[in-house]
Protein backbone atom coordinates (compact mmCIF):
# COMPACT_ATOMS: atom_id res chain seq x y z
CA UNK A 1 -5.17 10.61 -39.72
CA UNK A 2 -4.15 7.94 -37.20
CA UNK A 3 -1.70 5.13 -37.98
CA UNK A 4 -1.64 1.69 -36.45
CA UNK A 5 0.54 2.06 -33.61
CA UNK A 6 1.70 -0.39 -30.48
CA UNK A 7 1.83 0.56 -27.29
CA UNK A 8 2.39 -0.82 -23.89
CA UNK A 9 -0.39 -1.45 -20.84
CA UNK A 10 0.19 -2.46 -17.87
CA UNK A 11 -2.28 -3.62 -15.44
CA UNK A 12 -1.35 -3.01 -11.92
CA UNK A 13 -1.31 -5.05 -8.71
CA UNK A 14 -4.13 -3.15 -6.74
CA UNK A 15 -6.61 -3.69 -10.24
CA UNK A 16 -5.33 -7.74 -10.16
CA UNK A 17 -5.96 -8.22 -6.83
CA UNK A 18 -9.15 -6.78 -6.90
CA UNK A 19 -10.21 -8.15 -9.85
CA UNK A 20 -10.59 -6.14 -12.16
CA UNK A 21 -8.03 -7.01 -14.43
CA UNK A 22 -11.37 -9.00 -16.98
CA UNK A 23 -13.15 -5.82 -16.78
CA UNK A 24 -10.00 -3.13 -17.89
CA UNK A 25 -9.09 -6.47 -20.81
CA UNK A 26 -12.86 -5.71 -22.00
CA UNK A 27 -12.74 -2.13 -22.05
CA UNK A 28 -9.61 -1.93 -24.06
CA UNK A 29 -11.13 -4.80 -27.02
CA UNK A 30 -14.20 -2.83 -27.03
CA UNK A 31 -13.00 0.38 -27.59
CA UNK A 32 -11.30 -1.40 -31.24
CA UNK A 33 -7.75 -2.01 -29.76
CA UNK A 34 -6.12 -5.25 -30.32
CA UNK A 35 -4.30 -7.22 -27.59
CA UNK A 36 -1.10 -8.35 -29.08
CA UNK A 37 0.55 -9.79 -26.35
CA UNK A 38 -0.45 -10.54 -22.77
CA UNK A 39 1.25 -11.58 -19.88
CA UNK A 40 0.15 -12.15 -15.98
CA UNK A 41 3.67 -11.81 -14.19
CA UNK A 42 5.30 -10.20 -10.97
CA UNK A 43 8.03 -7.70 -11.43
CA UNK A 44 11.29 -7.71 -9.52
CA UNK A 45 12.52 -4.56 -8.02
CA UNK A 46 15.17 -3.66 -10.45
CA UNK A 47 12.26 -3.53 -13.43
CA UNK A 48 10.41 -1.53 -11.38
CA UNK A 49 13.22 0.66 -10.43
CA UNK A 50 14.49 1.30 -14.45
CA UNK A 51 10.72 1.52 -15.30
CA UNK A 52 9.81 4.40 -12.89
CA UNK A 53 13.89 6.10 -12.62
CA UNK A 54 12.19 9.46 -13.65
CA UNK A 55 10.76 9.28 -10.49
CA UNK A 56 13.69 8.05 -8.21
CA UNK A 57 13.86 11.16 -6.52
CA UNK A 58 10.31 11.71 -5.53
CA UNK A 59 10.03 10.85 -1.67
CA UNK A 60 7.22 8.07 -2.61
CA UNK A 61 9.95 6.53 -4.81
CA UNK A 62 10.03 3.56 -2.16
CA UNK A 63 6.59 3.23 -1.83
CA UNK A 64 6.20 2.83 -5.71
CA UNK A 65 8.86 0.09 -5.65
CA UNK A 66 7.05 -1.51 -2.85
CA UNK A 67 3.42 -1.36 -4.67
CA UNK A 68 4.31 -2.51 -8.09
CA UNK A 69 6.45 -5.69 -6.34
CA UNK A 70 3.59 -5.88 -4.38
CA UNK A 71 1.66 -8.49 -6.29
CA UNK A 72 1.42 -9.79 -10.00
CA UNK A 73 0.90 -7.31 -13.03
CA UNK A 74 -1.01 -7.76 -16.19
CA UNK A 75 1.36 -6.49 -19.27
CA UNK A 76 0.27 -6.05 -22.58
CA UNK A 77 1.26 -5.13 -25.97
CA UNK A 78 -2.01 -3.60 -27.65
CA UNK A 79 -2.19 -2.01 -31.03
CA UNK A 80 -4.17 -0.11 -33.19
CA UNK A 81 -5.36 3.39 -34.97
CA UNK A 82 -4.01 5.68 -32.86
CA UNK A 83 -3.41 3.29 -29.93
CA UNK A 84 -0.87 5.51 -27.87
CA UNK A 85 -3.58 8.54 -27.35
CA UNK A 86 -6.86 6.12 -27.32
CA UNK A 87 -5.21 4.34 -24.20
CA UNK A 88 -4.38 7.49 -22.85
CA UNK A 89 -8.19 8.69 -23.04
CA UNK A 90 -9.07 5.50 -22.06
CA UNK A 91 -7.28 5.47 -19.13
CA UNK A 92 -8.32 9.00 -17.85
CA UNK A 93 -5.88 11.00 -15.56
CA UNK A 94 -3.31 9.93 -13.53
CA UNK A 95 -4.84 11.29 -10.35
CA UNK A 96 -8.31 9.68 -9.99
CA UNK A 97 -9.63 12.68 -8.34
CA UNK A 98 -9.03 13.83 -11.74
CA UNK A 99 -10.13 11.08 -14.32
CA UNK A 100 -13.98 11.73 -15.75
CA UNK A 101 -16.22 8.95 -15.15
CA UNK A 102 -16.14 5.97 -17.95
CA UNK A 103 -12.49 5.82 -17.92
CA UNK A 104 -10.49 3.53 -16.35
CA UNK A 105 -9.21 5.29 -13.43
CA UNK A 106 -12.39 7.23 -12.97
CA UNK A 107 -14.22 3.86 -12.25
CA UNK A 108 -11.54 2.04 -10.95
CA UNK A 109 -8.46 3.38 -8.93
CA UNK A 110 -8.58 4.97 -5.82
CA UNK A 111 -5.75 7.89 -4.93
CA UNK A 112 -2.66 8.55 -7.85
CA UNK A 113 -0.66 6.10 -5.84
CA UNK A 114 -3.54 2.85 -6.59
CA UNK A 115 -4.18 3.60 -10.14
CA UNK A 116 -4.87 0.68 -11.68
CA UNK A 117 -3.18 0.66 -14.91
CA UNK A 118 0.04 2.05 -16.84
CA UNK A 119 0.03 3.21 -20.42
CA UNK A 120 2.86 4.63 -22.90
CA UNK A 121 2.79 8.13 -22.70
CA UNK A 122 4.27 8.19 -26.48
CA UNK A 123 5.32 6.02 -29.39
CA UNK A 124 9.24 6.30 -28.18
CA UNK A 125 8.36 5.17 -24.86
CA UNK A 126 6.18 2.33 -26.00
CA UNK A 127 9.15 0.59 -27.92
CA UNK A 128 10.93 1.35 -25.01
CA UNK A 129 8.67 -0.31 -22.61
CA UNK A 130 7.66 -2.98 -24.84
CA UNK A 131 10.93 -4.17 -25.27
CA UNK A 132 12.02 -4.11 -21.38
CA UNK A 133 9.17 -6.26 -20.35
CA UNK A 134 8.79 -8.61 -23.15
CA UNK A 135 12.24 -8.11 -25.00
């Protein structure tokens, strides 16, 4: 059976400047998930670089860096039965070529490297990421 559970989301600078940062906000409350904490911000390269450093030696490292510093971020601390795995359904697959219609990325992003939103991939990693962007 599910527990309650906290995870981290993170809204990202191609879905706020397109706005659909009230849209993805909707389709997390509706699915039963709580919104905990919320905060619209921009991240400084060194967040970004500690954040994604299982990825620093991809060759679109730089261009990651450059996106997510590209423009302000929604983060969020959202809770709820099973919240780590519902977000991840929600969200739909990385690549958007990949996500099913009705989730997030499916409807919303448009290649892997515009895709909208960031979840926790597991409970360790949401404390983790919870507590580097809201401490």
């Amino acid at each position: 059976m599910p527990s309650i559970e906290k995870t981290f989301i993170m809204i990202k600078p191609d879905a706020v400047r397109d706005r659909k940062s009230g849209l993805i906000i909707d389709r997390i409350e509706r699915c039963g998930l709580t919104i905990e904490r919320m905060e619209k911000c921009e991240l400084d390269d060194e967040t970004v670089k500690v954040h994604y450093a299982h990825l620093a030696d991809k060759p679109f490292f730089g261009d990651l860096v450059a996106f997510m510093t590209s423009g302000p971020v929604v983060k969020m601390v959202v809770s709820g039965l099973g919240a780590v795995s519902k977000m991840r359904t929600l969200m739909g697959a990385t690549n958007p070529q990949d996500a099913a219609p009705g989730t997030i990325r499916g409807d919303f992003a448009i290649d892997v490297n515009s895709n909208v939103i960031h979840g926790s991939d597991s409970l360790e990693n949401a404390a983790i990421e919870i507590e580097r962007f809201f401490g």
